[in-house]
Protein backbone atom coordinates (compact mmCIF):
# COMPACT_ATOMS: atom_id res chain seq x y z
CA UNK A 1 43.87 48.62 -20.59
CA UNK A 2 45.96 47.94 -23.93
CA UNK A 3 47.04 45.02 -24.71
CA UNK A 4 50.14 43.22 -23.98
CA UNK A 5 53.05 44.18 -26.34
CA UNK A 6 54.60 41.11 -28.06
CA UNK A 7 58.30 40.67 -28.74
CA UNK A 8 60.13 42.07 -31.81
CA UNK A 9 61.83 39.29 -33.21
CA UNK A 10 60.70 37.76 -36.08
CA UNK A 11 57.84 34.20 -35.44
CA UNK A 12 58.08 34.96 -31.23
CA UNK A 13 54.31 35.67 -29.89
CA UNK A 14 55.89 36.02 -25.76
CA UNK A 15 55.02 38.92 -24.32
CA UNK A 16 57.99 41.53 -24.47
CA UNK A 17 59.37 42.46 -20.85
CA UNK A 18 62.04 44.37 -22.13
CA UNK A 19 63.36 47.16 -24.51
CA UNK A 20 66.33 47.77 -26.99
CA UNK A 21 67.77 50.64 -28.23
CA UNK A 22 70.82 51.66 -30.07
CA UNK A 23 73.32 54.37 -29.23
CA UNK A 24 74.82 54.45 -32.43
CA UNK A 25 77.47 57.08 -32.05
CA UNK A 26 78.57 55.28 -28.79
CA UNK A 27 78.16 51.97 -30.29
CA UNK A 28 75.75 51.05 -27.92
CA UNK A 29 72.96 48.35 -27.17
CA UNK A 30 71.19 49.86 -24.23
CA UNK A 31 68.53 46.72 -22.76
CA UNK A 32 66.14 48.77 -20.15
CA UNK A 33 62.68 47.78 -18.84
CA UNK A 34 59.63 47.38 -21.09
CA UNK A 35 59.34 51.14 -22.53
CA UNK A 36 55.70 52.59 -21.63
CA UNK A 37 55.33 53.22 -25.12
CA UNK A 38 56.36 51.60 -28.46
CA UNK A 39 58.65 53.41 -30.51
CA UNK A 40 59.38 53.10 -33.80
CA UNK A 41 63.14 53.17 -33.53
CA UNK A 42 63.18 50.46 -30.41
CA UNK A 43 62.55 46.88 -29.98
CA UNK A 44 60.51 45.41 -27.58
CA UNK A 45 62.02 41.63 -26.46
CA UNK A 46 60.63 38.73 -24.80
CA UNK A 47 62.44 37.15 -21.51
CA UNK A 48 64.41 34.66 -22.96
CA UNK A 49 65.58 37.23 -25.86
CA UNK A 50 66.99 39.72 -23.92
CA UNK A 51 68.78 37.19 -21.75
CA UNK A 52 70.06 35.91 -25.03
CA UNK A 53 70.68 39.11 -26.53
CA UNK A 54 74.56 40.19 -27.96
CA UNK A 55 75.55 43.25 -29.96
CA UNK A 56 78.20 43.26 -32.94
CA UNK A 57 81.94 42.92 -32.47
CA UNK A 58 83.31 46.33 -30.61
CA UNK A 59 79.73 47.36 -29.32
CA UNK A 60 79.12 47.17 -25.90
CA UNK A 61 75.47 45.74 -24.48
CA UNK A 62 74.38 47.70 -21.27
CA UNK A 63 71.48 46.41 -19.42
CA UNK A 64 69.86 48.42 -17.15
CA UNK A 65 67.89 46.82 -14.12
CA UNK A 66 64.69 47.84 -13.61
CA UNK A 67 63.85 50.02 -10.45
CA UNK A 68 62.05 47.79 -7.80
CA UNK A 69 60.30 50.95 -6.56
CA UNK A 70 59.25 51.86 -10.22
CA UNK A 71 57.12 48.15 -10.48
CA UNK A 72 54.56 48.78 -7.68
CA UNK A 73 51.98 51.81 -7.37
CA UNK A 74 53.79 55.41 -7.84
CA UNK A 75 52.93 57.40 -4.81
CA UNK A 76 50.71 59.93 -7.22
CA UNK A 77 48.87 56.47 -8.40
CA UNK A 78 48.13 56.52 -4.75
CA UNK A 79 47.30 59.60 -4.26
CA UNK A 80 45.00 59.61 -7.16
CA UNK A 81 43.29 56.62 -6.11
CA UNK A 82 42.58 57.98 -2.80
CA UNK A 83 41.28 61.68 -4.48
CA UNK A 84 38.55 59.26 -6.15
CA UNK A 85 37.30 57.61 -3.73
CA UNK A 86 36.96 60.66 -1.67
CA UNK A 87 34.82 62.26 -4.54
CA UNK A 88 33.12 58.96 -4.91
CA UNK A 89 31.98 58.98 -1.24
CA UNK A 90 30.94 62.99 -1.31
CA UNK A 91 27.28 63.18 -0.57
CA UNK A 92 25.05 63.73 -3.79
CA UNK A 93 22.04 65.58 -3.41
CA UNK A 94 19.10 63.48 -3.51
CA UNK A 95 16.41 63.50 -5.70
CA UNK A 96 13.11 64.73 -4.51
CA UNK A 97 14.30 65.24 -0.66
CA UNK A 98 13.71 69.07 0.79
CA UNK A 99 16.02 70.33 3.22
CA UNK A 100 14.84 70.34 6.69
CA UNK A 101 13.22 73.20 8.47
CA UNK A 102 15.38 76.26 9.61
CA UNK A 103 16.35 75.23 13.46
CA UNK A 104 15.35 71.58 13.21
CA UNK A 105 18.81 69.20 13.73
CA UNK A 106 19.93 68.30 10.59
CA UNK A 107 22.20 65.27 9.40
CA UNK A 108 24.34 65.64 6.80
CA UNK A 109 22.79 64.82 3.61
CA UNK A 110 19.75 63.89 5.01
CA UNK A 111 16.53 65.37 4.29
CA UNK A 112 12.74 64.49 4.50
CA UNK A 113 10.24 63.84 1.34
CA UNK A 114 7.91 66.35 0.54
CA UNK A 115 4.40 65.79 2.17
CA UNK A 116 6.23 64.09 5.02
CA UNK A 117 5.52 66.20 8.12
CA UNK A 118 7.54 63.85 10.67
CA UNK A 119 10.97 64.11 8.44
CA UNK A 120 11.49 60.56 7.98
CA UNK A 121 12.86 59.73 4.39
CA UNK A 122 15.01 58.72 2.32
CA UNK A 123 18.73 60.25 2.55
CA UNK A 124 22.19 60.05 1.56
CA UNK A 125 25.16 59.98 3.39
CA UNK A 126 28.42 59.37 0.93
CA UNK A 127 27.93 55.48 0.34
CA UNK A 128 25.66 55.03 3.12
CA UNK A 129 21.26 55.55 2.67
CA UNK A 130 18.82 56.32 5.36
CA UNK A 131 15.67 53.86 4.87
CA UNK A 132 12.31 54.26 6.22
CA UNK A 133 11.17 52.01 8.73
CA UNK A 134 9.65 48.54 7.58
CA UNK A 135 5.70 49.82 9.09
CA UNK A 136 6.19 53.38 7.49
């Protein structure tokens, strides 16, 4: 994670929370929600700055509120969240197991050790591992 932007002004170590701009030809001081990047031609403001913030005579300030939707997960964070722990919890093949015989039930991701004639082993299921019996 990078770390926390501070704000622009000059001595102030706050965190920024939000982000100016200037629409020059409009004469223009557009406040908006901490920008996801810094930009060289913006300036990233603490709390009590922006609150206290005023333009020259004849510009106009206009703050934008940030989207309450826009500060929680995005619905592709979600849905990328939820693709990785699907491929986290896809069986991996495990090492050193052999498939069982042809017409024997089989369990998904479950196999027997080589040398084992009775099939009990080790196996994998996603998160989940088969263990051998304590007197095995």
């Amino acid at each position: 994670m990078s770390p926390t932007r501070r704000c622009s002004r000059t001595a102030c170590r706050r965190a920024a929370v939000a982000t100016l701009t200037y629409v020059y030809g409009d004469q223009t001081a557009v406040l908006g929600p901490l920008a996801t990047y810094a930009e060289p031609h913006a300036y990233d403001l603490c709390e009590e700055h922006s609150e206290r913030l005023s333009a020259p005579r004849g510009w106009e300030v206009l703050r934008l509120a940030p989207d309450p939707a826009a500060s929680g997960p995005s619905t592709d964070d979600l849905l990328a969240l939820a693709d990785a722990v699907r491929e986290a919890a896809r069986p991996a093949p495990a090492a050193g197991l052999v498939p069982e015989q042809a017409g024997a039930p089989q369990s998904a991701g479950v196999g027997r050790r080589p040398g084992t004639e009775d099939g009990r082993g080790l196996g994998r299921r996603g998160h989940l591992r088969v263990l051998p019996r304590a007197e095995d």
